[in-house]
Protein backbone atom coordinates (compact mmCIF):
# COMPACT_ATOMS: atom_id res chain seq x y z
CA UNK A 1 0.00 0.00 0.00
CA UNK A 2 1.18 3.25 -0.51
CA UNK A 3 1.49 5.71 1.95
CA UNK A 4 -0.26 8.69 2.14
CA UNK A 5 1.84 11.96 1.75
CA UNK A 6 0.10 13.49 4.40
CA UNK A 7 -2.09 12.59 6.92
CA UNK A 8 -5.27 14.54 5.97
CA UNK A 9 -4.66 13.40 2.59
CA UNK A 10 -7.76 11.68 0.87
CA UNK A 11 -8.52 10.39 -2.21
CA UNK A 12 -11.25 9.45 -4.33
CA UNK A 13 -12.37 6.13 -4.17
CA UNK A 14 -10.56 3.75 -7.07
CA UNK A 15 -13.81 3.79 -9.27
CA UNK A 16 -13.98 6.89 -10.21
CA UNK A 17 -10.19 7.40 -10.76
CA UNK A 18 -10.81 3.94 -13.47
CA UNK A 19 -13.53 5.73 -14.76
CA UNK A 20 -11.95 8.84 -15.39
CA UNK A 21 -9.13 6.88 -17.26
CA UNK A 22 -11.68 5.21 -19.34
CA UNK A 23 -13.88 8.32 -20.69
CA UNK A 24 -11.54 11.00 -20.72
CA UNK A 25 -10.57 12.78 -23.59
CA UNK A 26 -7.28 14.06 -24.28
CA UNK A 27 -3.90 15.07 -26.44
CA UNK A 28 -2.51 11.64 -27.74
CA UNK A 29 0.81 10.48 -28.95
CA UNK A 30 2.96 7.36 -29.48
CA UNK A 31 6.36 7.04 -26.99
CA UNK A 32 8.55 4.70 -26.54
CA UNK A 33 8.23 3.51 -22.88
CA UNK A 34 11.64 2.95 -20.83
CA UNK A 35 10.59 0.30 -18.44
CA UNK A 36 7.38 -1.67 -17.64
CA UNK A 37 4.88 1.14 -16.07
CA UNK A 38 3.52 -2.19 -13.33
CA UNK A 39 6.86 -3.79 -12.38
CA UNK A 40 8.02 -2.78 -8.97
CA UNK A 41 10.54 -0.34 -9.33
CA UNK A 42 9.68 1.96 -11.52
CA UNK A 43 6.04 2.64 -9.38
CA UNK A 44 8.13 3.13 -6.11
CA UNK A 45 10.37 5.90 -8.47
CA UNK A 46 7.12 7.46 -9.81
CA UNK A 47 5.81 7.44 -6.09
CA UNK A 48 8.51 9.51 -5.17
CA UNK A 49 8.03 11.66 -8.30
CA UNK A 50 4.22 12.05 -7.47
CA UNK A 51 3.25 11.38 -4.22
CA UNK A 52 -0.32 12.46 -4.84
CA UNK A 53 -0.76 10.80 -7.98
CA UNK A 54 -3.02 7.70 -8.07
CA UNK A 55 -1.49 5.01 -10.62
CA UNK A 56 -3.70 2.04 -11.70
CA UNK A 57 -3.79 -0.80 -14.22
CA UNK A 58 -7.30 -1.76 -16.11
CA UNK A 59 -7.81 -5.19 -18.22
CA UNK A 60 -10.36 -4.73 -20.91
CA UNK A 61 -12.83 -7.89 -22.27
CA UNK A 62 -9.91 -8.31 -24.56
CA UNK A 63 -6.64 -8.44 -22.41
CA UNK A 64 -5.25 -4.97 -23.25
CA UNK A 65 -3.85 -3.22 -20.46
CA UNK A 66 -4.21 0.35 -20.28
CA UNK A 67 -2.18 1.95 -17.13
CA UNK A 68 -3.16 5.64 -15.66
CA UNK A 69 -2.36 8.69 -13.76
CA UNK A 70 -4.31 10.61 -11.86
CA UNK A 71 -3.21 13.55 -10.16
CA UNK A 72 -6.93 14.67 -8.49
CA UNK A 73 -5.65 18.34 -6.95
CA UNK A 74 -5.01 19.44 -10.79
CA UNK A 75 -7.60 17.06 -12.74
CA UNK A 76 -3.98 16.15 -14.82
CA UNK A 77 -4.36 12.43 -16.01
CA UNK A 78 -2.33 10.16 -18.59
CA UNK A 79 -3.60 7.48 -20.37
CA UNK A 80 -1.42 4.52 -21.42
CA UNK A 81 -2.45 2.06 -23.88
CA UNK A 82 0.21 -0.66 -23.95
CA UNK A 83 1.25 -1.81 -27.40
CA UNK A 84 2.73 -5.01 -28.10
CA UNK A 85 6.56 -3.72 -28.46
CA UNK A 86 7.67 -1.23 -25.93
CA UNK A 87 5.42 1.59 -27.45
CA UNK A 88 2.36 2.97 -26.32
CA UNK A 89 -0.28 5.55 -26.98
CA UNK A 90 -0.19 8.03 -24.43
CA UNK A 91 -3.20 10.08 -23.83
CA UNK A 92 -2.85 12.96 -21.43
CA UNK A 93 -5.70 15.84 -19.59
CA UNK A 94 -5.27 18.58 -17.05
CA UNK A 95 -2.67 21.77 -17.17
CA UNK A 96 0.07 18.66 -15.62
CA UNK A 97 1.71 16.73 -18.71
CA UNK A 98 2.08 13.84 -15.47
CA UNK A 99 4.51 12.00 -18.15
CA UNK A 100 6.63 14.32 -18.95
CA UNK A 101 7.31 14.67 -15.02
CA UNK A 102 7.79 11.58 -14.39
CA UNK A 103 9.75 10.03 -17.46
CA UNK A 104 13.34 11.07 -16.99
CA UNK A 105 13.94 9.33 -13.66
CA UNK A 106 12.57 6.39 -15.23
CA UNK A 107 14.67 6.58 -18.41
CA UNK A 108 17.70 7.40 -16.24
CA UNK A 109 17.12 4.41 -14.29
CA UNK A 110 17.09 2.08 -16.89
CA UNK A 111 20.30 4.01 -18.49
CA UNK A 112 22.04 3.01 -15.53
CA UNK A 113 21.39 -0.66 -15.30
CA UNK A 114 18.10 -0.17 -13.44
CA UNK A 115 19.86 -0.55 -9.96
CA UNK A 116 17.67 -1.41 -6.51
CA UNK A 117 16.37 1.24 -4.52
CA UNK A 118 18.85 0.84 -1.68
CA UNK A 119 21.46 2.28 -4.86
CA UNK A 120 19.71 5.50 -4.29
CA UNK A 121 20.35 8.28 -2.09
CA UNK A 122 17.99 11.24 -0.78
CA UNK A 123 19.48 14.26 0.30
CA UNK A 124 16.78 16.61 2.22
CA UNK A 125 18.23 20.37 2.52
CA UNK A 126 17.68 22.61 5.41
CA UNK A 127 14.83 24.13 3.44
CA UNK A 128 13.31 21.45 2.73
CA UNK A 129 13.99 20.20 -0.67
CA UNK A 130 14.21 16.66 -1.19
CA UNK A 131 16.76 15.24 -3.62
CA UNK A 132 17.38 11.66 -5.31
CA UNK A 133 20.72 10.64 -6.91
CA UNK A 134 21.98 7.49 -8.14
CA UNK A 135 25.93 7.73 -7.43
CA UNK A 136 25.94 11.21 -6.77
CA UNK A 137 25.06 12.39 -10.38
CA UNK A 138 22.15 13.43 -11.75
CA UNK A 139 19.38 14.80 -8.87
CA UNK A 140 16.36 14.97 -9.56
CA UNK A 141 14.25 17.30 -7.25
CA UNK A 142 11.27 15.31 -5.53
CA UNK A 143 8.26 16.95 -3.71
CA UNK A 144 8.53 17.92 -0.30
């Protein structure tokens, strides 16, 4: 389960986050996809990129997998459509391209060999920031 960012943080109900994914209507376009958007690693890297972003996987009648994004605050949401190579149709709502936010940490983790998480190291600044590095080099800033 993931945990909340907050305590007082709610969100809504899984339904209508599957439902949103399923009727929305949005900017589409083909990308190549870095890593498999359900295996382990890369949701515990986009957790850390979007805390408050709901991610779920949906099986239609005919076995395709689409994979979503919902980031409620905003109304931002990405549609994936998996295809049957390592491309998929990417379908995106809301002033938050969520993709765009979230694909170079995954693409730098696969670059580097897709190492475990304990390869990682976070780096919170007396203000607050929060930073993730693999070997020192890049960062990438996470939410507070």
């Amino acid at each position: 389960m993931t945990a909340r960012p907050t305590p007082d943080t709610t969100t809504a109900p899984a339904p209508n986050h599957a439902r949103r994914l399923v009727t929305a209507v949005g900017a589409a376009r083909v990308i190549d996809l870095p890593v498999d958007l359900t295996a382990d690693m890369p949701q515990f890297l986009g957790s850390l990129v979007h805390p408050e972003v709901v991610e779920l996987t949906l099986t239609d009648a005919e076995g395709r997998q689409l994979h979503g994004l919902v980031h409620q605050k905003s109304g931002s949401w990405a549609r994936f459509t998996l295809g049957a190579d390592s491309t998929a149709r990417l379908e995106t709502g809301g002033p938050r391209d969520l993709w765009s936010e979230r694909a170079p940490l995954l693409t730098h983790w696969t670059r580097a060999g897709r190492p475990p998480a304990d390869a990682y190291s976070l780096t919170v600044h007396t203000g607050g920031e929060h930073e993730l590095s693999y070997q020192g080099y890049p960062r990438f800033t996470l939410p507070a």
